[in-house]
C-alpha atoms as a PDB file:
ATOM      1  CA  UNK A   1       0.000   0.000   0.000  1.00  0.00           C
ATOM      2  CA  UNK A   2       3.231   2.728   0.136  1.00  0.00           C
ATOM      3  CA  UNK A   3       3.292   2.849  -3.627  1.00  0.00           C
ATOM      4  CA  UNK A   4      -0.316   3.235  -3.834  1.00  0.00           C
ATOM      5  CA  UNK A   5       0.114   6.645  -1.525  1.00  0.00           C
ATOM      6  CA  UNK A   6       2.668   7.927  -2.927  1.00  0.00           C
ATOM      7  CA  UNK A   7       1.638   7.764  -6.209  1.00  0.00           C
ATOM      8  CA  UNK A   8      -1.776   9.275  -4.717  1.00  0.00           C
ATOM      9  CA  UNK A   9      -0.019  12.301  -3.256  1.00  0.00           C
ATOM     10  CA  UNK A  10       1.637  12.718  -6.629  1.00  0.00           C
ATOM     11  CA  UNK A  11      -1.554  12.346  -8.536  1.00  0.00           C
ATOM     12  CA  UNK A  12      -2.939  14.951  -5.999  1.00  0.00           C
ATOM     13  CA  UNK A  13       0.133  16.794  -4.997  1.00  0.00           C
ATOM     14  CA  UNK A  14      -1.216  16.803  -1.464  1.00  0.00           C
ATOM     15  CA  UNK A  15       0.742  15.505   2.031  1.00  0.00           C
ATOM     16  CA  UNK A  16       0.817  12.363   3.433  1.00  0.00           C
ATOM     17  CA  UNK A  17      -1.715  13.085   6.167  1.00  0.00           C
ATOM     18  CA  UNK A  18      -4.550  14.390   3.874  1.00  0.00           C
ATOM     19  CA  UNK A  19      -3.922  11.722   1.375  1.00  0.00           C
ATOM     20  CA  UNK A  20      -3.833   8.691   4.005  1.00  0.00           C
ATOM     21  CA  UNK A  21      -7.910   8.866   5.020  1.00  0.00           C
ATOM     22  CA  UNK A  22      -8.597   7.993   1.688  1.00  0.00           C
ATOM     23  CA  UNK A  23      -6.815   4.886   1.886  1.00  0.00           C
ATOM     24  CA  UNK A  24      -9.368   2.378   3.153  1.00  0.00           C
ATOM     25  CA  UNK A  25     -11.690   3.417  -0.020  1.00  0.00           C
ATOM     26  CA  UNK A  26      -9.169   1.320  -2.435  1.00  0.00           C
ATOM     27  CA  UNK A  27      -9.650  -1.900  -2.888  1.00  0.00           C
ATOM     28  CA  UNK A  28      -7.033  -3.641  -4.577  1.00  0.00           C
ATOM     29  CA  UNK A  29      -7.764  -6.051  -7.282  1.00  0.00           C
ATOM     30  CA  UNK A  30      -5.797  -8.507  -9.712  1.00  0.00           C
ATOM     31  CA  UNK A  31      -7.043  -8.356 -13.649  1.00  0.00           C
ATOM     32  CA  UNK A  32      -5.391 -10.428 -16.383  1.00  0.00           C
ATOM     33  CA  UNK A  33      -5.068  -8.509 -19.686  1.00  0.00           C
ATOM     34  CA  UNK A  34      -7.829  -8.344 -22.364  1.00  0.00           C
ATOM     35  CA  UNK A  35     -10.397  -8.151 -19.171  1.00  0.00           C
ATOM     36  CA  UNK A  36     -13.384  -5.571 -20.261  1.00  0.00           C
ATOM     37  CA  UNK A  37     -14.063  -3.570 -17.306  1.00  0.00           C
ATOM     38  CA  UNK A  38     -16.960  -1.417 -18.757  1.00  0.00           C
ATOM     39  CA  UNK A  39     -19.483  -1.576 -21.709  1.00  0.00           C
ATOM     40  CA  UNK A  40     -21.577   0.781 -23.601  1.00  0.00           C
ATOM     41  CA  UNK A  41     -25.050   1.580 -21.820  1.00  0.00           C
ATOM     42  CA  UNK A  42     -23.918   0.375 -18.585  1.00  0.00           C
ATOM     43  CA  UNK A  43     -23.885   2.590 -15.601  1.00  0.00           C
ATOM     44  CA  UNK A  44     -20.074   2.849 -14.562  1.00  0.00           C
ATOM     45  CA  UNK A  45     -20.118   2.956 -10.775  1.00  0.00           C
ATOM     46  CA  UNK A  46     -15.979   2.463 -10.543  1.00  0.00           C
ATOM     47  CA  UNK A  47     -13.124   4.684 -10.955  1.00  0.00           C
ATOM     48  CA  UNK A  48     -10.465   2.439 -11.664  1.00  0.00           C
ATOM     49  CA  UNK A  49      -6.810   3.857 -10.023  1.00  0.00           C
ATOM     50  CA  UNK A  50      -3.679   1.906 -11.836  1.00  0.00           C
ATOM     51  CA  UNK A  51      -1.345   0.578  -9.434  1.00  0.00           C
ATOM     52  CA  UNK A  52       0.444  -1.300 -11.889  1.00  0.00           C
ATOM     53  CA  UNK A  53      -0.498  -2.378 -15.940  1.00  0.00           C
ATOM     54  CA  UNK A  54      -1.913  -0.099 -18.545  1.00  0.00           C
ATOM     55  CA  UNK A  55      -5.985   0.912 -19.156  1.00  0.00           C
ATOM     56  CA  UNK A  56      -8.018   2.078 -22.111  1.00  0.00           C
ATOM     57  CA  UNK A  57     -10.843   3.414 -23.214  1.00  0.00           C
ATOM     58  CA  UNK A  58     -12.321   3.094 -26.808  1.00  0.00           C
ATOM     59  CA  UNK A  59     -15.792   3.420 -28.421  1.00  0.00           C
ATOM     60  CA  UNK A  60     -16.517   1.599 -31.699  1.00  0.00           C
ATOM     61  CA  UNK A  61     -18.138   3.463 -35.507  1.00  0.00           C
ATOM     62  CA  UNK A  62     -19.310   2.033 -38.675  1.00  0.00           C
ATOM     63  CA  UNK A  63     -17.615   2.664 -41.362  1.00  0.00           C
ATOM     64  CA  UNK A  64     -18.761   2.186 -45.131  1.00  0.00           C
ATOM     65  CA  UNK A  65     -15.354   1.361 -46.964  1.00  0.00           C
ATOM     66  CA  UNK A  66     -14.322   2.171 -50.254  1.00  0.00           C
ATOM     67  CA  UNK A  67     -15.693  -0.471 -53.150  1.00  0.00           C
ATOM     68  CA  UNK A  68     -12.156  -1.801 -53.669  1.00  0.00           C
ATOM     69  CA  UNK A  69     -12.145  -3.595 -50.178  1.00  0.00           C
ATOM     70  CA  UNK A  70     -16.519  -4.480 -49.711  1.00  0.00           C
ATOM     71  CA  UNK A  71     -18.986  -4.456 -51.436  1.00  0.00           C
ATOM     72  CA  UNK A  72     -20.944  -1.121 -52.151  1.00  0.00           C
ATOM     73  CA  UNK A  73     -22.739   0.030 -49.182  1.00  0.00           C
ATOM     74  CA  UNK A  74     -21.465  -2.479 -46.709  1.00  0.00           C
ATOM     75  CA  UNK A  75     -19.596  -1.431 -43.262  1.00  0.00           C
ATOM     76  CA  UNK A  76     -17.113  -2.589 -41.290  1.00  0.00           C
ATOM     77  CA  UNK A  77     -16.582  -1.531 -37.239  1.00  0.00           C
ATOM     78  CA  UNK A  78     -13.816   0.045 -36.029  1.00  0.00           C
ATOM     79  CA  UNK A  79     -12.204   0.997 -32.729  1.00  0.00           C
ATOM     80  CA  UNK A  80     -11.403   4.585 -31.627  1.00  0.00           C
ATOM     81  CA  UNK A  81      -8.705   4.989 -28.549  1.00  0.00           C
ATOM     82  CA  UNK A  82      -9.945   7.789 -26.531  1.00  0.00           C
ATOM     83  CA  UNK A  83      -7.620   7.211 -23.334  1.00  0.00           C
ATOM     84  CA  UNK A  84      -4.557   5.399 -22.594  1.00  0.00           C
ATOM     85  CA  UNK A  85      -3.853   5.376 -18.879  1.00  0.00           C
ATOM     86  CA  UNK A  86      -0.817   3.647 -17.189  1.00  0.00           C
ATOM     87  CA  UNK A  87       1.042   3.530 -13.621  1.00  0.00           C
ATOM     88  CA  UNK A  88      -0.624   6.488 -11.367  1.00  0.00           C
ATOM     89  CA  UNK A  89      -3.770   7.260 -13.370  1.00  0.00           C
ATOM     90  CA  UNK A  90      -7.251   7.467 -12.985  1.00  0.00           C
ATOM     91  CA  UNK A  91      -9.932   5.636 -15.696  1.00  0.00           C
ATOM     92  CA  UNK A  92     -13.210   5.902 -15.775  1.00  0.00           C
ATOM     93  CA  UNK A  93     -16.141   6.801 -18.005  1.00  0.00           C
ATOM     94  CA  UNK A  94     -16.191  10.486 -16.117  1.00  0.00           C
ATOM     95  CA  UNK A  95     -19.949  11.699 -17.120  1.00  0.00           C
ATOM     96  CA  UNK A  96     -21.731   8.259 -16.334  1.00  0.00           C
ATOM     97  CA  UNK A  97     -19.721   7.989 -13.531  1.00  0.00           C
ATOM     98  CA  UNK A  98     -20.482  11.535 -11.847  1.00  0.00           C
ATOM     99  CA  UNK A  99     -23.984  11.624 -13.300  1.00  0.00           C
ATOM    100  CA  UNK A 100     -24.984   7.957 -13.411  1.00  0.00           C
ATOM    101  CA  UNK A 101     -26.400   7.739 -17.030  1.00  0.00           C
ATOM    102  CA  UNK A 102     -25.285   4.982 -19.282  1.00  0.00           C
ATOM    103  CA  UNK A 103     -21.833   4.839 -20.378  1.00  0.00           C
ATOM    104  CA  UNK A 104     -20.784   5.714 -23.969  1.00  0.00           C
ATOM    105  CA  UNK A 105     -17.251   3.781 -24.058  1.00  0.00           C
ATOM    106  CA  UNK A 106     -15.299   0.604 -23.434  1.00  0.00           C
ATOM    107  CA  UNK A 107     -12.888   0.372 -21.145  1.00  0.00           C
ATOM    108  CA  UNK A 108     -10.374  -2.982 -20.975  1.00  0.00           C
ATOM    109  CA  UNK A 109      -6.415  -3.925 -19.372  1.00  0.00           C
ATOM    110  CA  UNK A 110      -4.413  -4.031 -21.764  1.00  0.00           C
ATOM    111  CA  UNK A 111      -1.528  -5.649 -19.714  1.00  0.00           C
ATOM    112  CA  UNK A 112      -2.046  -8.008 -16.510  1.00  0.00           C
ATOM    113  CA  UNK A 113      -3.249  -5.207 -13.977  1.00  0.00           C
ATOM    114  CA  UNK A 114      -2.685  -4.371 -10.661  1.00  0.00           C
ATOM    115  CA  UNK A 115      -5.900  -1.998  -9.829  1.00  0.00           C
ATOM    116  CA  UNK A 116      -7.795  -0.628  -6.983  1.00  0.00           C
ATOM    117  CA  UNK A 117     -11.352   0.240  -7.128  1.00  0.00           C
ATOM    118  CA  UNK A 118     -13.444   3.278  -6.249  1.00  0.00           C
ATOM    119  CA  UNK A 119     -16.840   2.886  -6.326  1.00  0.00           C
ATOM    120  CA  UNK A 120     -19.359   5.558  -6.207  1.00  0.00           C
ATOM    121  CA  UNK A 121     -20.743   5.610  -2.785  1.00  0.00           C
ATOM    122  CA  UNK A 122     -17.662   5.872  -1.636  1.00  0.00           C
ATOM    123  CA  UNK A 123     -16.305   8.363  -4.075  1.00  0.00           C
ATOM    124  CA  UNK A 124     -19.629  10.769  -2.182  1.00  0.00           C
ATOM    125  CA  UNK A 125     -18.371   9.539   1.191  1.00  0.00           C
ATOM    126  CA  UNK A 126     -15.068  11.387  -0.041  1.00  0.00           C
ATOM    127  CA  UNK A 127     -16.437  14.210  -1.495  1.00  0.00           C
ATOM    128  CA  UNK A 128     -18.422  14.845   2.015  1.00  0.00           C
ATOM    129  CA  UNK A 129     -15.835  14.258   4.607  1.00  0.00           C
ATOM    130  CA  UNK A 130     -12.882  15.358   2.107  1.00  0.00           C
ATOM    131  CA  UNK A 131     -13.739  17.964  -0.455  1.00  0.00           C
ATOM    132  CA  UNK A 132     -10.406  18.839  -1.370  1.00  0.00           C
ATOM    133  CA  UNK A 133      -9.360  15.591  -2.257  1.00  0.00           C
ATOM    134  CA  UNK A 134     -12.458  14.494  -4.507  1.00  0.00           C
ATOM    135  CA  UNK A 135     -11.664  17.758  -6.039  1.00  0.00           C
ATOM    136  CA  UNK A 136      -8.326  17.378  -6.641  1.00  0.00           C
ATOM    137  CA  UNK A 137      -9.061  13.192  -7.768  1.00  0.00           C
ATOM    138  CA  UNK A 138     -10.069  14.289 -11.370  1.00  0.00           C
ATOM    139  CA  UNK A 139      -7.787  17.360 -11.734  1.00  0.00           C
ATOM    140  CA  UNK A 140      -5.256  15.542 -13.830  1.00  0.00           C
ATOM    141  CA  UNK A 141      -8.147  13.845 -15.805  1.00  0.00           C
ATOM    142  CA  UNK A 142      -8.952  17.008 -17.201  1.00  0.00           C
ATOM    143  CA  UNK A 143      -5.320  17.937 -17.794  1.00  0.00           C
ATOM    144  CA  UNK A 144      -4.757  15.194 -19.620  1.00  0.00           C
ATOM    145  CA  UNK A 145      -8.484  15.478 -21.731  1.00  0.00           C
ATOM    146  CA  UNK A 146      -7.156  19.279 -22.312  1.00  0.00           C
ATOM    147  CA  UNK A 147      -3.777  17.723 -23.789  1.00  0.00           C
ATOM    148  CA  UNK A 148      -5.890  15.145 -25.743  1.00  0.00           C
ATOM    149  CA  UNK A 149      -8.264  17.992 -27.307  1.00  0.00           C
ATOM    150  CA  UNK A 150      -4.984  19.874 -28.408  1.00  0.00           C
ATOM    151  CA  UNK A 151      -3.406  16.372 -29.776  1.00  0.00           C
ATOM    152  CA  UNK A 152      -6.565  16.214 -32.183  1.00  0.00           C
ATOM    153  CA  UNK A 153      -6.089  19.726 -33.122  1.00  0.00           C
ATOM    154  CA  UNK A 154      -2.527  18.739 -35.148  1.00  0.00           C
ATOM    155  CA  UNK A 155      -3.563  17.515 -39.028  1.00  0.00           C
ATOM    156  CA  UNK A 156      -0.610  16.714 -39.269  1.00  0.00           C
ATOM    157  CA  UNK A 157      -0.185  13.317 -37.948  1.00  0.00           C
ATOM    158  CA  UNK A 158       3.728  13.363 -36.999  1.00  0.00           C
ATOM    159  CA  UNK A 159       3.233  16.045 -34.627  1.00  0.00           C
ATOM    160  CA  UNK A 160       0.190  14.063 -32.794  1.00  0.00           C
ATOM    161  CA  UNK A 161       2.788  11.204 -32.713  1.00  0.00           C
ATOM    162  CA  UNK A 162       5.403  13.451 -31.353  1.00  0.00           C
ATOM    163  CA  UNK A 163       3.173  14.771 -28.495  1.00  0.00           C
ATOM    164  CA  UNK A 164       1.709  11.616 -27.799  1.00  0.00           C
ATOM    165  CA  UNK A 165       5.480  10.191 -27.158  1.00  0.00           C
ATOM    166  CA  UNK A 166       5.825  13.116 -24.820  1.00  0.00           C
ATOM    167  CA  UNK A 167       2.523  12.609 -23.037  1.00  0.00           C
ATOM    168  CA  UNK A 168       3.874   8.944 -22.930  1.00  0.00           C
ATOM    169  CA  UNK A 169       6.807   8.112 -22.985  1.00  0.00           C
ATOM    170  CA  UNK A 170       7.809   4.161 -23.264  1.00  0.00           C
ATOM    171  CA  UNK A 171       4.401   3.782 -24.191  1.00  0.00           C
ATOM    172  CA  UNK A 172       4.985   2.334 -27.976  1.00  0.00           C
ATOM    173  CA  UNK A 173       7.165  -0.643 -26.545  1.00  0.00           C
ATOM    174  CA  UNK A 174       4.034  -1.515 -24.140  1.00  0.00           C
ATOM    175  CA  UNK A 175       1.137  -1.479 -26.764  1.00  0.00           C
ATOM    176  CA  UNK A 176       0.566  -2.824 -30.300  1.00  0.00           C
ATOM    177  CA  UNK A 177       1.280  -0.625 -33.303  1.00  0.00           C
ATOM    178  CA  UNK A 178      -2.764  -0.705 -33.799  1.00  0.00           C
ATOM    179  CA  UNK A 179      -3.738   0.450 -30.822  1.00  0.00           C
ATOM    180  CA  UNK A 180      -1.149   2.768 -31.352  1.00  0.00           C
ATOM    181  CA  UNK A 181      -2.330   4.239 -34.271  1.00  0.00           C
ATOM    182  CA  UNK A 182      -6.284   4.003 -33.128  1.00  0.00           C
ATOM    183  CA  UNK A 183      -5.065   6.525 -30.462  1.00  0.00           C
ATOM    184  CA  UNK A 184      -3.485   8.858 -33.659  1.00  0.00           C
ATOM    185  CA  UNK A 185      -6.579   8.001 -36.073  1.00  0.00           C
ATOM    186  CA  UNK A 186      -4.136   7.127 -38.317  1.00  0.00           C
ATOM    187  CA  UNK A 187      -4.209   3.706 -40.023  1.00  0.00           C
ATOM    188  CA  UNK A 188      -1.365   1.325 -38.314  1.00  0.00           C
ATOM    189  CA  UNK A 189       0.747   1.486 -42.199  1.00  0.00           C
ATOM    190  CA  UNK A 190       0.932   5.267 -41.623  1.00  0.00           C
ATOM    191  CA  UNK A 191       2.269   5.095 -37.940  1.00  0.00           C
ATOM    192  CA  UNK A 192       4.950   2.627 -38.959  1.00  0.00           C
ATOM    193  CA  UNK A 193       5.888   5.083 -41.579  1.00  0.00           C
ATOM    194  CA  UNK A 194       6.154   7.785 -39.474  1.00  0.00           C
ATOM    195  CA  UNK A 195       8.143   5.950 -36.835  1.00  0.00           C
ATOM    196  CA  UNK A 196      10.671   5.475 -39.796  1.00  0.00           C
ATOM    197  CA  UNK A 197      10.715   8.981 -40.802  1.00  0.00           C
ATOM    198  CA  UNK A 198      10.375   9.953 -36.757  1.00  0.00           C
ATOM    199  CA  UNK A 199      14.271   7.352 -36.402  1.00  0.00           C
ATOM    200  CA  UNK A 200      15.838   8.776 -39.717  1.00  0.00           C
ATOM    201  CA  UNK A 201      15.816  12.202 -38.592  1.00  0.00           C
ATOM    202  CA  UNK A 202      17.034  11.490 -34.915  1.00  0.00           C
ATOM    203  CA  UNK A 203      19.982   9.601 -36.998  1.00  0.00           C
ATOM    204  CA  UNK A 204      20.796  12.190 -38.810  1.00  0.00           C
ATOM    205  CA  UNK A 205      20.825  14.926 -35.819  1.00  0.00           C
ATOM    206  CA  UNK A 206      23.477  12.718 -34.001  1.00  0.00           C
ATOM    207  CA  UNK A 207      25.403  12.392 -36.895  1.00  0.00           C
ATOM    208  CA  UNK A 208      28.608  14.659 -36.307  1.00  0.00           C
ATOM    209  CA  UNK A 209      29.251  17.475 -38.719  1.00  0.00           C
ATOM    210  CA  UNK A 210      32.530  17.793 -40.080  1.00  0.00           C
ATOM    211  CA  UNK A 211      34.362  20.733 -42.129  1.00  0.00           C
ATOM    212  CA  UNK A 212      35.323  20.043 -45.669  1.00  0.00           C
END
């Protein structure tokens, strides 16, 4: 339980003795990979803090592809990354969470998981008997939404890739190329090209100049 408060008084940035009453609330849980967590139309009544793994959160579209790979008119379903959320984050679907409508996304492990729930009736027992900290629970959710709004904002694609390495870094050696690139709504061929163009231009900034 000492990694799980300090990494709470970093997510919070409060002391030891504020964070500590809080405690009790987590309950620690084991998840293997691949393990869905939350569906579409269900009423999320967890906020899921990662101790140890990595979390995501997707919602699915239809799609009517181009004639060359279906039929005319036909669809196929794909998967759209909204969050990626490793060591010392929060995940949850926020607004069916707080208001307790139906959820709108997915949310799965995408490595074996070390996780401690917050349910909802005890996220209110927080909020009455510790304001500050229910406040400050969901202050780096929005920081990181805020940085995800301004990732979208880039057309071109390299520069979401580069902030998204900053935002996470060692991230691309934990998760596949497609989730990757779901994250980037860019098709996975298009990432791997930029990660080619991304390595060719760091080689060529180390290479040493020399005088002729």
């Amino acid at each position: 339980m000492e990694t799980l408060l300090q990494q709470l008084m970093h997510l919070t940035r409060l002391d030891k003795s504020k964070v500590e009453p809080i405690m009790s609330y987590m309950k620690p849980i084991k998840v293997p990979a691949k393990k869905t967590l939350l569906k579409p139309d269900a009423i999320s009544n967890t906020v899921w803090f990662v101790g140890n793994g990595v979390l995501r959160a997707y919602h699915t579209i239809q799609e009517e592809k181009r004639m060359s790979e279906l039929k005319s008119g036909e669809f196929l379903e794909r998967e759209i990354t909204s969050w990626i959320v490793a060591e010392g984050g929060f995940l949850t679907d926020i607004r069916s969470f707080l208001h307790q409508t139906p959820a709108t996304s997915y949310i799965e492990t995408l490595e074996p998981s070390k996780l401690y729930r917050l349910c909802f009736e005890d996220y209110l027992s927080i909020h009455r008997a510790h304001p500050d900290i229910a406040r400050v629970l969901f202050e780096n959710t929005m920081i990181m939404a805020d940085l995800r709004v301004k990732m979208c904002c880039f057309r071109n694609p390299m520069n979401r890739l580069r902030m998204f390495e900053k935002m996470y870094p060692g991230m691309s050696g934990r998760i596949s190329v497609a989730l990757q690139a779901s994250y980037l709504n860019v098709d996975p061929a298009t990432l791997s090209r930029l990660r080619g163009k991304a390595m060719m231009e760091a080689s060529a900034s180390d290479m040493p100049i020399t005088s002729s």
